[in-house]
PDB file of N, CA and C in Angstrom:
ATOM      1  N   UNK A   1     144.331 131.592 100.409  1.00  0.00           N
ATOM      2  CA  UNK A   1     145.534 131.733 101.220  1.00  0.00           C
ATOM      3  C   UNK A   1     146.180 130.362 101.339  1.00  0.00           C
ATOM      4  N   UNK A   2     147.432 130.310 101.252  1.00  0.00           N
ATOM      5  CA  UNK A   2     148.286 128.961 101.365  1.00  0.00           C
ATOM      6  C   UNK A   2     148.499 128.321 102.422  1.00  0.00           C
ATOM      7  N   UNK A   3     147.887 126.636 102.546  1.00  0.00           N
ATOM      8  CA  UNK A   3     147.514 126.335 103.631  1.00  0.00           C
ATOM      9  C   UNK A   3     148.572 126.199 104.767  1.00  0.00           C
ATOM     10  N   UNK A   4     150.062 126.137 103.874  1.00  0.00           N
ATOM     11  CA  UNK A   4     151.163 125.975 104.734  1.00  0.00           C
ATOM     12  C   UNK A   4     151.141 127.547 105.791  1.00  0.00           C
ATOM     13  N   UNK A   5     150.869 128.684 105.346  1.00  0.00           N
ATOM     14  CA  UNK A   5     150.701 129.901 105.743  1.00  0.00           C
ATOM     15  C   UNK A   5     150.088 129.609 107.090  1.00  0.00           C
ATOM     16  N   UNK A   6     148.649 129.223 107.274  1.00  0.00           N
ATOM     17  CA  UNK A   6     147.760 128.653 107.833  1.00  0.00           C
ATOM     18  C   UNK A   6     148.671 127.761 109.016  1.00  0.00           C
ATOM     19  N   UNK A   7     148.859 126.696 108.555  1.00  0.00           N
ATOM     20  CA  UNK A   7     149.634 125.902 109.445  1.00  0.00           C
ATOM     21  C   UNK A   7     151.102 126.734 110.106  1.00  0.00           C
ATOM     22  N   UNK A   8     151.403 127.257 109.845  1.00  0.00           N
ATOM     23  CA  UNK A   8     152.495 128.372 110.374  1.00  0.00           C
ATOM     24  C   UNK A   8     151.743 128.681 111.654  1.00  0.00           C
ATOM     25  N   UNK A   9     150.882 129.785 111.185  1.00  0.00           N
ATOM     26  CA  UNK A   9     150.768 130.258 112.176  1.00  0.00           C
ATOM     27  C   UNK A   9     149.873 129.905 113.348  1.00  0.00           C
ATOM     28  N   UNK A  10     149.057 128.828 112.790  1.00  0.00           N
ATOM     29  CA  UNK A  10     148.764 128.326 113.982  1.00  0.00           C
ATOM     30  C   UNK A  10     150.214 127.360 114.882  1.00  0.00           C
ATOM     31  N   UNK A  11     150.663 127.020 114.515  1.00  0.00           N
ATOM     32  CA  UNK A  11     152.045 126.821 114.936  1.00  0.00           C
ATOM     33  C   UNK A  11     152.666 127.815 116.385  1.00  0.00           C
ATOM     34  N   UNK A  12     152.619 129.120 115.357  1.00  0.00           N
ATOM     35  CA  UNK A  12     153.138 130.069 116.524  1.00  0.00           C
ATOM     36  C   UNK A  12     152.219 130.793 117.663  1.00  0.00           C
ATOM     37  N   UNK A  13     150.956 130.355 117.469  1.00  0.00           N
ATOM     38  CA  UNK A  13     149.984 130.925 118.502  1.00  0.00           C
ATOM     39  C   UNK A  13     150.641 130.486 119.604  1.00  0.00           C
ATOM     40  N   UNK A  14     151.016 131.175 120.892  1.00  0.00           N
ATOM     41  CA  UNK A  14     151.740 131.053 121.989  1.00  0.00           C
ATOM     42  C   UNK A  14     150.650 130.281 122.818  1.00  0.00           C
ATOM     43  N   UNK A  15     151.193 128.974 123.541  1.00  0.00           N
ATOM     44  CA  UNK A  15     150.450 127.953 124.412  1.00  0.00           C
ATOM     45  C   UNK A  15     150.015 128.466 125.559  1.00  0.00           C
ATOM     46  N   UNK A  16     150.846 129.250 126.004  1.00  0.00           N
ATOM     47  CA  UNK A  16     150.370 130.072 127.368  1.00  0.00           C
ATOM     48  C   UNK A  16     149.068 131.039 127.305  1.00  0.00           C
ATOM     49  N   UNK A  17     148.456 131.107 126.188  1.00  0.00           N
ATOM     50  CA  UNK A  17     147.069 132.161 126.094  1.00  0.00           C
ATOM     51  C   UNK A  17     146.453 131.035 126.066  1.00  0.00           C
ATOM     52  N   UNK A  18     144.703 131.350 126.924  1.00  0.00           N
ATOM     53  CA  UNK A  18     143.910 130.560 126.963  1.00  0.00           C
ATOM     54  C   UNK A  18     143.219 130.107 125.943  1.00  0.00           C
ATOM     55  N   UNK A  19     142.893 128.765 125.778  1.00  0.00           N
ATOM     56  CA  UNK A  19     142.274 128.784 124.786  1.00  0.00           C
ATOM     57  C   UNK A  19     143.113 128.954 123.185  1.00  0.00           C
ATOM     58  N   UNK A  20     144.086 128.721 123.439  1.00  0.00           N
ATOM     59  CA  UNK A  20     144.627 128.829 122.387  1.00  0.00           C
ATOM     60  C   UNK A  20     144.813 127.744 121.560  1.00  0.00           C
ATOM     61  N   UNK A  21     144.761 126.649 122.035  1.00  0.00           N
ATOM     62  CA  UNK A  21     143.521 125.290 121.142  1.00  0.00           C
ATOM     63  C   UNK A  21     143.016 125.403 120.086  1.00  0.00           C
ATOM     64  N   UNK A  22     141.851 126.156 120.539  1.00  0.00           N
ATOM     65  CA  UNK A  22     140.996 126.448 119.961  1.00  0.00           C
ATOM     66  C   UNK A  22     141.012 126.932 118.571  1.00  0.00           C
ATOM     67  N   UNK A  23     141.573 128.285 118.890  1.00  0.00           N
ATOM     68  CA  UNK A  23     142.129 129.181 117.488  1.00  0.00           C
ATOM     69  C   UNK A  23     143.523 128.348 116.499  1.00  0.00           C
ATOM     70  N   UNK A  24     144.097 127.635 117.275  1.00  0.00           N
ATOM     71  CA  UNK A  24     145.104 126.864 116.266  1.00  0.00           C
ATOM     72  C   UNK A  24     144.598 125.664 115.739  1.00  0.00           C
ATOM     73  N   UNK A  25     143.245 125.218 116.192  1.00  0.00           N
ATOM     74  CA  UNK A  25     142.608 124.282 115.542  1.00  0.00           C
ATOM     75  C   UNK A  25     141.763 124.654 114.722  1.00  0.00           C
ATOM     76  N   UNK A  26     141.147 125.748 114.954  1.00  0.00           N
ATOM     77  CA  UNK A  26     140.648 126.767 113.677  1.00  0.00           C
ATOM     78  C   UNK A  26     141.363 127.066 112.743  1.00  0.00           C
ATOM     79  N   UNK A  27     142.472 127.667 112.638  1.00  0.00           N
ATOM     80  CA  UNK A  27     143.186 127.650 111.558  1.00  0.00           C
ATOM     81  C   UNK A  27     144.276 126.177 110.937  1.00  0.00           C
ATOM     82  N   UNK A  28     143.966 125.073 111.459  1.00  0.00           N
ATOM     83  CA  UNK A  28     144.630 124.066 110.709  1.00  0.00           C
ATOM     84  C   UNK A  28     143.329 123.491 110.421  1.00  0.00           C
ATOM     85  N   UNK A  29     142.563 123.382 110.495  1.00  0.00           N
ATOM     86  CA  UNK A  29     141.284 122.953 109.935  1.00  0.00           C
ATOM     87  C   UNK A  29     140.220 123.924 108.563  1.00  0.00           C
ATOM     88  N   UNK A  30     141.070 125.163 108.968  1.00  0.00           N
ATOM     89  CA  UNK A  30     140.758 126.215 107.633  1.00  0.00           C
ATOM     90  C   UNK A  30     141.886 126.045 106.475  1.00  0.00           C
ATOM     91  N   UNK A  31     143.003 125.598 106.572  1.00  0.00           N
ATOM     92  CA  UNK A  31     144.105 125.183 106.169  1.00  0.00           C
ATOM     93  C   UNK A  31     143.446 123.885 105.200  1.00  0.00           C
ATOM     94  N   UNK A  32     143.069 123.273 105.916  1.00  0.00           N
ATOM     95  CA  UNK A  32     142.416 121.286 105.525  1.00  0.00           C
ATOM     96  C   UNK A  32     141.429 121.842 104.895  1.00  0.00           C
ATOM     97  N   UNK A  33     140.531 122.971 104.890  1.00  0.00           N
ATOM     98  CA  UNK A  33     139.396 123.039 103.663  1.00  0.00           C
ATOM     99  C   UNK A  33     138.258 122.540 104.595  1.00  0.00           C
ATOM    100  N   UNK A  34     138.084 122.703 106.085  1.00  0.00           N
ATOM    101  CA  UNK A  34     137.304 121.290 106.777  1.00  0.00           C
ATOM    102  C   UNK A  34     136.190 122.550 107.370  1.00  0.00           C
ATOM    103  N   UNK A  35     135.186 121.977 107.485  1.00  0.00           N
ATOM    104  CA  UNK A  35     134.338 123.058 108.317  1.00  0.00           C
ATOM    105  C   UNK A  35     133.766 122.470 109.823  1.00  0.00           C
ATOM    106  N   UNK A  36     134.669 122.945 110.721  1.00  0.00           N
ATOM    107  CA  UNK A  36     134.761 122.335 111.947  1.00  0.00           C
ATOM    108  C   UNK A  36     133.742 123.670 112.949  1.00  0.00           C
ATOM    109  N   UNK A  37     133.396 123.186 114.376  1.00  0.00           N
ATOM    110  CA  UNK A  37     133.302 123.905 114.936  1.00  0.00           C
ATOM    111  C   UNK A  37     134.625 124.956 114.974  1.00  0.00           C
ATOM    112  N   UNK A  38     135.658 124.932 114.897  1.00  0.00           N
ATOM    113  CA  UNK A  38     137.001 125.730 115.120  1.00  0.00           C
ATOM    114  C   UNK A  38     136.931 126.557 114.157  1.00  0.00           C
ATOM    115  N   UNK A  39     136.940 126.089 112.898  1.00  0.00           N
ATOM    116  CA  UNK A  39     137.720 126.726 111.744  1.00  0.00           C
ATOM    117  C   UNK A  39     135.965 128.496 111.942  1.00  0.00           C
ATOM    118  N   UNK A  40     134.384 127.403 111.843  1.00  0.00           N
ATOM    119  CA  UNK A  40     133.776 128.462 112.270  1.00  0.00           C
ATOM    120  C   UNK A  40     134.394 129.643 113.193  1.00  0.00           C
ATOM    121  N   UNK A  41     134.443 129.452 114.697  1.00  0.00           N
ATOM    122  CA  UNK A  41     134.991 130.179 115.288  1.00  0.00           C
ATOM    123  C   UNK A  41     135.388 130.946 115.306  1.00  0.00           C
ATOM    124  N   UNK A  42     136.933 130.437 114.571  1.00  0.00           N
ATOM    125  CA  UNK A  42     138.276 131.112 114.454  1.00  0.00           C
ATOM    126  C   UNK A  42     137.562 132.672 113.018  1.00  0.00           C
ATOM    127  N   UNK A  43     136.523 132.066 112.049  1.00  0.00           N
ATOM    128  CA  UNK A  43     135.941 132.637 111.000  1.00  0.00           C
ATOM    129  C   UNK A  43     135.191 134.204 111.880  1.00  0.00           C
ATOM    130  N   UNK A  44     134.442 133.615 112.956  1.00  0.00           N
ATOM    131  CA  UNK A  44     133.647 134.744 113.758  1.00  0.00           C
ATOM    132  C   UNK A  44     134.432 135.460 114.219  1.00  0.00           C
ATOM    133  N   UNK A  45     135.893 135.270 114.743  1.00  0.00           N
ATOM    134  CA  UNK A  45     136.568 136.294 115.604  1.00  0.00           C
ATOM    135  C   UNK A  45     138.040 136.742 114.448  1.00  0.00           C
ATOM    136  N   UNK A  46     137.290 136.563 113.323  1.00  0.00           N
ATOM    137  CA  UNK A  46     138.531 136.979 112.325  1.00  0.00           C
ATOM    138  C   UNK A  46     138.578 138.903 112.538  1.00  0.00           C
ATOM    139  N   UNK A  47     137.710 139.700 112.329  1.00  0.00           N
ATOM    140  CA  UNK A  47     137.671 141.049 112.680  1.00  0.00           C
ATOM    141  C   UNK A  47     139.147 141.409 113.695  1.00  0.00           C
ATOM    142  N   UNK A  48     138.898 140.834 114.653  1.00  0.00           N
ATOM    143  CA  UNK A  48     139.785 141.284 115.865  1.00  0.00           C
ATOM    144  C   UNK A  48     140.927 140.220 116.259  1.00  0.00           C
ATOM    145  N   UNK A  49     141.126 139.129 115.110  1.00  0.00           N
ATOM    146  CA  UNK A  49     142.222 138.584 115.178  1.00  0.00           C
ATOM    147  C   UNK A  49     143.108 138.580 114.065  1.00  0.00           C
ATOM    148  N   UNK A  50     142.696 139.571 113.172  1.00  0.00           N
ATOM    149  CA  UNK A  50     143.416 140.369 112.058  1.00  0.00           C
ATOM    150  C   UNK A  50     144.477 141.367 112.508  1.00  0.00           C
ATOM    151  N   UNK A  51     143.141 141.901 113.869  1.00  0.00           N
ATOM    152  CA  UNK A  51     143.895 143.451 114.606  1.00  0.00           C
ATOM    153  C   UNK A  51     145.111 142.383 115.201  1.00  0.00           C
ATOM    154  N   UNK A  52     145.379 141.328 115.527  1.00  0.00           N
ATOM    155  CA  UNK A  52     146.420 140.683 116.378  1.00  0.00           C
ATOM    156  C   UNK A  52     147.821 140.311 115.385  1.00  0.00           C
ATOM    157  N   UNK A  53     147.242 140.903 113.880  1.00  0.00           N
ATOM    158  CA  UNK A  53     148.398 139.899 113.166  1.00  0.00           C
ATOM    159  C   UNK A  53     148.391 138.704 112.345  1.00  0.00           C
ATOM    160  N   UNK A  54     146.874 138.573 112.402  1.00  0.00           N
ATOM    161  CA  UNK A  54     146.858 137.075 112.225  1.00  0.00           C
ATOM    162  C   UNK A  54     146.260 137.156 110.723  1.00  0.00           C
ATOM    163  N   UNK A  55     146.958 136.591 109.509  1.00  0.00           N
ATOM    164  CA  UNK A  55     146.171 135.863 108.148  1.00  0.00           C
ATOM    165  C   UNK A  55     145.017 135.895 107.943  1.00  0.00           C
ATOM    166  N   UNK A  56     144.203 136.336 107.570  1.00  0.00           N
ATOM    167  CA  UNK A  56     142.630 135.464 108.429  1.00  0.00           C
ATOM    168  C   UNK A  56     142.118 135.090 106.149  1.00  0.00           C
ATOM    169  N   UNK A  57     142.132 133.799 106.369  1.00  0.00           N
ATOM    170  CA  UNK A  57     141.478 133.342 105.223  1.00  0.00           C
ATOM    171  C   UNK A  57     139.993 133.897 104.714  1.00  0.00           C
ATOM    172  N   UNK A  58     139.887 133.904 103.026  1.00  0.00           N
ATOM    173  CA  UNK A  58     138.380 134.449 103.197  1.00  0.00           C
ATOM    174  C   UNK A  58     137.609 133.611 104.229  1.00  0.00           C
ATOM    175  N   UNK A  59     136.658 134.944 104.723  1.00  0.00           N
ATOM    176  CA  UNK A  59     135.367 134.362 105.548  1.00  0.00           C
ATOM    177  C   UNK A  59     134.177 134.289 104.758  1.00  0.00           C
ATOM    178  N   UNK A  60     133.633 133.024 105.754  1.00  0.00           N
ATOM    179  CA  UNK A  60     132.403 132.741 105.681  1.00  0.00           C
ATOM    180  C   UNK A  60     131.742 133.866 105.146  1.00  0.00           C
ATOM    181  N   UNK A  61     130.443 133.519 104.436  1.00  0.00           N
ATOM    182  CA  UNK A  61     129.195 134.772 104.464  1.00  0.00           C
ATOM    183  C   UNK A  61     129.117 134.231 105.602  1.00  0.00           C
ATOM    184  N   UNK A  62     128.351 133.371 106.649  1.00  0.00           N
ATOM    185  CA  UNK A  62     127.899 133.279 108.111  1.00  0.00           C
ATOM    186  C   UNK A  62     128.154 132.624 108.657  1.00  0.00           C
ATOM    187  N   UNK A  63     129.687 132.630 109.428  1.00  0.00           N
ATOM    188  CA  UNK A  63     130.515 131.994 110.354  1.00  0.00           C
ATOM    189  C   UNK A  63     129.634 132.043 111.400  1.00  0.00           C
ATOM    190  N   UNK A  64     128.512 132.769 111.812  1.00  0.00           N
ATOM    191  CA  UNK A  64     128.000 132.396 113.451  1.00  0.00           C
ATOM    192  C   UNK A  64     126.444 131.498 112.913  1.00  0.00           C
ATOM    193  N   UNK A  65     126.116 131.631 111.745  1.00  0.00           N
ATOM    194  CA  UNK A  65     124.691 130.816 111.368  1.00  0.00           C
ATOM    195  C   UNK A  65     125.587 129.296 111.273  1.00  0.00           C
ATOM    196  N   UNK A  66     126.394 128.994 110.870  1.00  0.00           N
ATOM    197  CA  UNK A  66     127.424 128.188 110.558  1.00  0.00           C
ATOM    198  C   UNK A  66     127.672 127.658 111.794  1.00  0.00           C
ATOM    199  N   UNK A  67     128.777 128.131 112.542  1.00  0.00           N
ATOM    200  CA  UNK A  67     128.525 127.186 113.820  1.00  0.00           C
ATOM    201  C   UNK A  67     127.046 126.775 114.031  1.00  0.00           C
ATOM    202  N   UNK A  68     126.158 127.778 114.651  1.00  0.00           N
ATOM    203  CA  UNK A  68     125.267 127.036 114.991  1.00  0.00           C
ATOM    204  C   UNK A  68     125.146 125.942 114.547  1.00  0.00           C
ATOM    205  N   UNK A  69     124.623 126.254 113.325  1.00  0.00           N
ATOM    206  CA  UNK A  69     123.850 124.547 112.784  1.00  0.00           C
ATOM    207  C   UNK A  69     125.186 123.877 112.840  1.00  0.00           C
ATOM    208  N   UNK A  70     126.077 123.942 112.880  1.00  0.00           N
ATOM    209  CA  UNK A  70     127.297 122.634 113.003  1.00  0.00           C
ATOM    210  C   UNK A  70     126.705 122.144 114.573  1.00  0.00           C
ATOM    211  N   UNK A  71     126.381 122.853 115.650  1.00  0.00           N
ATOM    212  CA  UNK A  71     126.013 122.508 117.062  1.00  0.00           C
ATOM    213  C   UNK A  71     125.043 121.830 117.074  1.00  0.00           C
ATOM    214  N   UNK A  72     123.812 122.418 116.154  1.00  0.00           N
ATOM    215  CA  UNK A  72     122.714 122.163 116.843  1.00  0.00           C
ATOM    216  C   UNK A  72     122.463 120.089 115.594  1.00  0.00           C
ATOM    217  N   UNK A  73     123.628 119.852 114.843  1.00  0.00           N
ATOM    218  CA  UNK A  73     123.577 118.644 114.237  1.00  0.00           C
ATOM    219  C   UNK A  73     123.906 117.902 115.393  1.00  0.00           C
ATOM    220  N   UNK A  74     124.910 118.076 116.140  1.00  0.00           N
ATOM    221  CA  UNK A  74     125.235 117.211 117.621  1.00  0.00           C
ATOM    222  C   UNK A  74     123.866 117.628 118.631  1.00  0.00           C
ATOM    223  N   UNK A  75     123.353 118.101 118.472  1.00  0.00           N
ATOM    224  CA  UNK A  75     122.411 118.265 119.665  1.00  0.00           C
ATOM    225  C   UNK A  75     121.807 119.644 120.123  1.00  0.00           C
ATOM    226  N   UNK A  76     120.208 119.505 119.151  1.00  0.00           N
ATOM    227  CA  UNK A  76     119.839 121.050 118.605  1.00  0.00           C
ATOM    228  C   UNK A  76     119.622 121.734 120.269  1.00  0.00           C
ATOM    229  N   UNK A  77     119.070 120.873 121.457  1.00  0.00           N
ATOM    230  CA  UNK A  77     118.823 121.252 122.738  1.00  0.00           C
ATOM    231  C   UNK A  77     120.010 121.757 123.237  1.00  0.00           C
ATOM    232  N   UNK A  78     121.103 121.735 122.694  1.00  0.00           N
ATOM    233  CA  UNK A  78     122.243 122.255 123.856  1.00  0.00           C
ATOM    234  C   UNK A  78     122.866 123.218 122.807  1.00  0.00           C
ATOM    235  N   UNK A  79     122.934 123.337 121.474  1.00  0.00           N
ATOM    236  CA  UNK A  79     123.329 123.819 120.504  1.00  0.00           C
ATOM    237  C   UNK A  79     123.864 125.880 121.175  1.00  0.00           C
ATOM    238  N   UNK A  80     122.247 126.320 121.276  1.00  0.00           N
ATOM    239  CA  UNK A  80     122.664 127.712 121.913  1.00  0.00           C
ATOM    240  C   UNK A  80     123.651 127.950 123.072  1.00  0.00           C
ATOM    241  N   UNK A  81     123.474 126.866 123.799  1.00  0.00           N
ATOM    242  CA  UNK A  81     124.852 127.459 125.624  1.00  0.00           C
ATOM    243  C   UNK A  81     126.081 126.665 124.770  1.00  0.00           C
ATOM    244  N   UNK A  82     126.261 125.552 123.632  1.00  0.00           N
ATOM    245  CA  UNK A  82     127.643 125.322 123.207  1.00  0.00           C
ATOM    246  C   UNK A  82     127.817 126.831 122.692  1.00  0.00           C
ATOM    247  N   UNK A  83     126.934 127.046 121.843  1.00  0.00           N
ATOM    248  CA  UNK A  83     127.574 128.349 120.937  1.00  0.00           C
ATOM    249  C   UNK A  83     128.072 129.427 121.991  1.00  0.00           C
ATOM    250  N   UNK A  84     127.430 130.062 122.917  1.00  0.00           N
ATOM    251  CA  UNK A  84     127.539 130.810 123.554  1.00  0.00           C
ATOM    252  C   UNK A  84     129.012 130.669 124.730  1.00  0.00           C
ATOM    253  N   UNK A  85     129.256 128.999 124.966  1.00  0.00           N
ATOM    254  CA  UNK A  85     130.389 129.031 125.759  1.00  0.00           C
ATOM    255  C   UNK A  85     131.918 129.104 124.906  1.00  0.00           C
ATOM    256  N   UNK A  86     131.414 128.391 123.412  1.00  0.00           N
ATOM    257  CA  UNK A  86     132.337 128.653 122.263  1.00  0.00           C
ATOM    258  C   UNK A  86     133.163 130.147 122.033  1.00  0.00           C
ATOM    259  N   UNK A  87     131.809 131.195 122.207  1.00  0.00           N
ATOM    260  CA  UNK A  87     132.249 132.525 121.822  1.00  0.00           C
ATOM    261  C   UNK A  87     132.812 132.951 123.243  1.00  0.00           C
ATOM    262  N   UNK A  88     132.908 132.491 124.626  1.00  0.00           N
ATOM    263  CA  UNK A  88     133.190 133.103 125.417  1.00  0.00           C
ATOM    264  C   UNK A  88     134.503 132.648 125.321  1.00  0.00           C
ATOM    265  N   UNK A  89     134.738 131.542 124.912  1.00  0.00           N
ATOM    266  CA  UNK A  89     136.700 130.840 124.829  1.00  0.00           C
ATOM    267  C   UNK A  89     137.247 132.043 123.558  1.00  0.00           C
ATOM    268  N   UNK A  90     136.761 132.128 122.764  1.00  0.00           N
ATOM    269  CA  UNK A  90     136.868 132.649 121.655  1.00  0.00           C
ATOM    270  C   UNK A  90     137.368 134.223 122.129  1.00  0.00           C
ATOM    271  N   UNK A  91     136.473 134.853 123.202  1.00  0.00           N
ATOM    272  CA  UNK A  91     136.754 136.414 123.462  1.00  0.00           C
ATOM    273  C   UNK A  91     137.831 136.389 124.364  1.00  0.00           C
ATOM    274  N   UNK A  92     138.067 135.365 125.345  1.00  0.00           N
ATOM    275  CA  UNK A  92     139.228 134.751 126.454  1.00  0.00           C
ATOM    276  C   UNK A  92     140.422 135.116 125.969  1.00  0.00           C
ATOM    277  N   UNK A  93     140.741 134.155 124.379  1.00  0.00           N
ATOM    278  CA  UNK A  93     141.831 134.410 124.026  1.00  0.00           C
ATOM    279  C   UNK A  93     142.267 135.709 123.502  1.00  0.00           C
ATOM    280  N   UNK A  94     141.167 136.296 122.825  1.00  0.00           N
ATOM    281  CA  UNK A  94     141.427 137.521 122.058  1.00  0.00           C
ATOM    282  C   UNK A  94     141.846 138.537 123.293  1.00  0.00           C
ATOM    283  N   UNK A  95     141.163 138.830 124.399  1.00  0.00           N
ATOM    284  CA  UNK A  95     141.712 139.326 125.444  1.00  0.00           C
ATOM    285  C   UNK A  95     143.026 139.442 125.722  1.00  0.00           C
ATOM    286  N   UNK A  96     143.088 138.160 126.482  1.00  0.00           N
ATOM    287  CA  UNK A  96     144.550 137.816 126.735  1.00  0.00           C
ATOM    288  C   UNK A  96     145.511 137.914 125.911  1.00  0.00           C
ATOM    289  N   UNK A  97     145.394 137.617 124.472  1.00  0.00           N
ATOM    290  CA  UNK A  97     146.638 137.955 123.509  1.00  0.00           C
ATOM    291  C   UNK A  97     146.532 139.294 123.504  1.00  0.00           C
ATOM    292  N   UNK A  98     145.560 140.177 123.506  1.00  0.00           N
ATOM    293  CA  UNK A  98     145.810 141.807 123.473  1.00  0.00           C
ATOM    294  C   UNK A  98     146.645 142.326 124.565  1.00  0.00           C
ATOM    295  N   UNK A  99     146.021 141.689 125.766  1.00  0.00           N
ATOM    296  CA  UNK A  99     146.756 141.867 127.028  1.00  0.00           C
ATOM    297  C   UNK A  99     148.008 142.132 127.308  1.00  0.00           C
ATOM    298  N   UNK A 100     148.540 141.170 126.839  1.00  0.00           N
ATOM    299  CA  UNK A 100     149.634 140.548 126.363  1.00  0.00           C
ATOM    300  C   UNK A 100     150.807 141.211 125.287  1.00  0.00           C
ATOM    301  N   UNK A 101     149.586 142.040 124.395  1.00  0.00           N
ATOM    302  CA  UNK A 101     150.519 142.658 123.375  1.00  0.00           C
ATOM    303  C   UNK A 101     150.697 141.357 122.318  1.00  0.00           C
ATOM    304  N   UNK A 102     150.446 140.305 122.286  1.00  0.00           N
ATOM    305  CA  UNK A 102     151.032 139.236 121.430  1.00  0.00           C
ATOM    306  C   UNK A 102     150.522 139.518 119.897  1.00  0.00           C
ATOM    307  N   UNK A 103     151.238 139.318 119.463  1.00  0.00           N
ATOM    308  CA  UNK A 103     151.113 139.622 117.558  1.00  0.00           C
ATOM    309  C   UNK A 103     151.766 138.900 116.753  1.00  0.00           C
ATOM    310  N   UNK A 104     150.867 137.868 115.512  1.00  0.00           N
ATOM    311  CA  UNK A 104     151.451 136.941 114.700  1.00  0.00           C
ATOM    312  C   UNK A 104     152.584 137.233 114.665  1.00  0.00           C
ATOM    313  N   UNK A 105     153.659 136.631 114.357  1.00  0.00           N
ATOM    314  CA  UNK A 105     155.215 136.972 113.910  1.00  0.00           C
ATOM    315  C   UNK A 105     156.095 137.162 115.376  1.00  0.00           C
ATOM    316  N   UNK A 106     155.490 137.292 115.908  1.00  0.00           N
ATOM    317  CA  UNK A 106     156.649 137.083 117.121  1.00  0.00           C
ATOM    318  C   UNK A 106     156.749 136.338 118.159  1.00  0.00           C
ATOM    319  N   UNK A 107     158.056 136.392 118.818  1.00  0.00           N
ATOM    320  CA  UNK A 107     158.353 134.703 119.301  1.00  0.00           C
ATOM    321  C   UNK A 107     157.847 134.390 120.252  1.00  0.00           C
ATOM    322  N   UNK A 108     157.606 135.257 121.734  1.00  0.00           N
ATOM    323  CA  UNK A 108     157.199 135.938 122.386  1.00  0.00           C
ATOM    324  C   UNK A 108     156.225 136.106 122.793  1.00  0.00           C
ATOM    325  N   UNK A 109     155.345 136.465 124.554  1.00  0.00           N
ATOM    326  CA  UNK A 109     154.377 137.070 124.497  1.00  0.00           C
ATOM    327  C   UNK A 109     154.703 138.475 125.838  1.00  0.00           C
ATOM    328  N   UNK A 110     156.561 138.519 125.388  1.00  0.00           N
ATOM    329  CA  UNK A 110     156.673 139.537 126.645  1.00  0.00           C
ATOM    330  C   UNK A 110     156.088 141.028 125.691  1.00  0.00           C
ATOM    331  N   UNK A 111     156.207 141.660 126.886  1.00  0.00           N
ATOM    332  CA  UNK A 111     155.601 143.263 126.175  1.00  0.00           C
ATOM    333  C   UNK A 111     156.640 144.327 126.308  1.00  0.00           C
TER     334      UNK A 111
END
């Protein structure tokens, strides 16, 4: 997928959803070819951020074995509650953009 594509739309992820950081740093870092905690992430919650509209570049074979060990290289003792507070930002946003109604391509997050 074309990384400018990538950079688009993390572009238009609306600032007002939580956590929305997160997922636009996931996809400009999947864009860069980079394997970040984000771009993982953004890889684990591709399923249900497809349902939102969103590009989702090939995935990982194991976007969640993947984070981990990206965590547990910074610090294998804290590695499981990062992962675990990771996926809770991760479900935050997906929420709230459903909530919301928000869907790649539009300008918007009225409903």
């Amino acid at each position: 997928m074309a990384a400018i594509l990538l950079e688009q739309q993390a572009d238009a992820i609306p600032a007002d959803l939580p956590r929305h950081d997160l997922i636009a740093q996931g996809l400009r870092d999947l864009a860069a070819g980079l394997e970040s905690a984000e771009a993982m992430l953004f890889q684990i919650g591709a399923p249900r951020l497809a349902g939102l509209g969103l590009q989702i570049p090939e995935r990982a074979a194991s976007p969640e074995h993947g984070l981990y060990h990206l965590l547990a290289r910074d610090g294998a003792d804290s590695a499981h509650a990062r992962y675990n507070a990771l996926i809770r930002r991760l479900v935050s946003f997906e929420r709230a953009a459903e909530c919301v109604k928000w869907r790649a391509g539009t300008r918007s997050t009225d409903s």
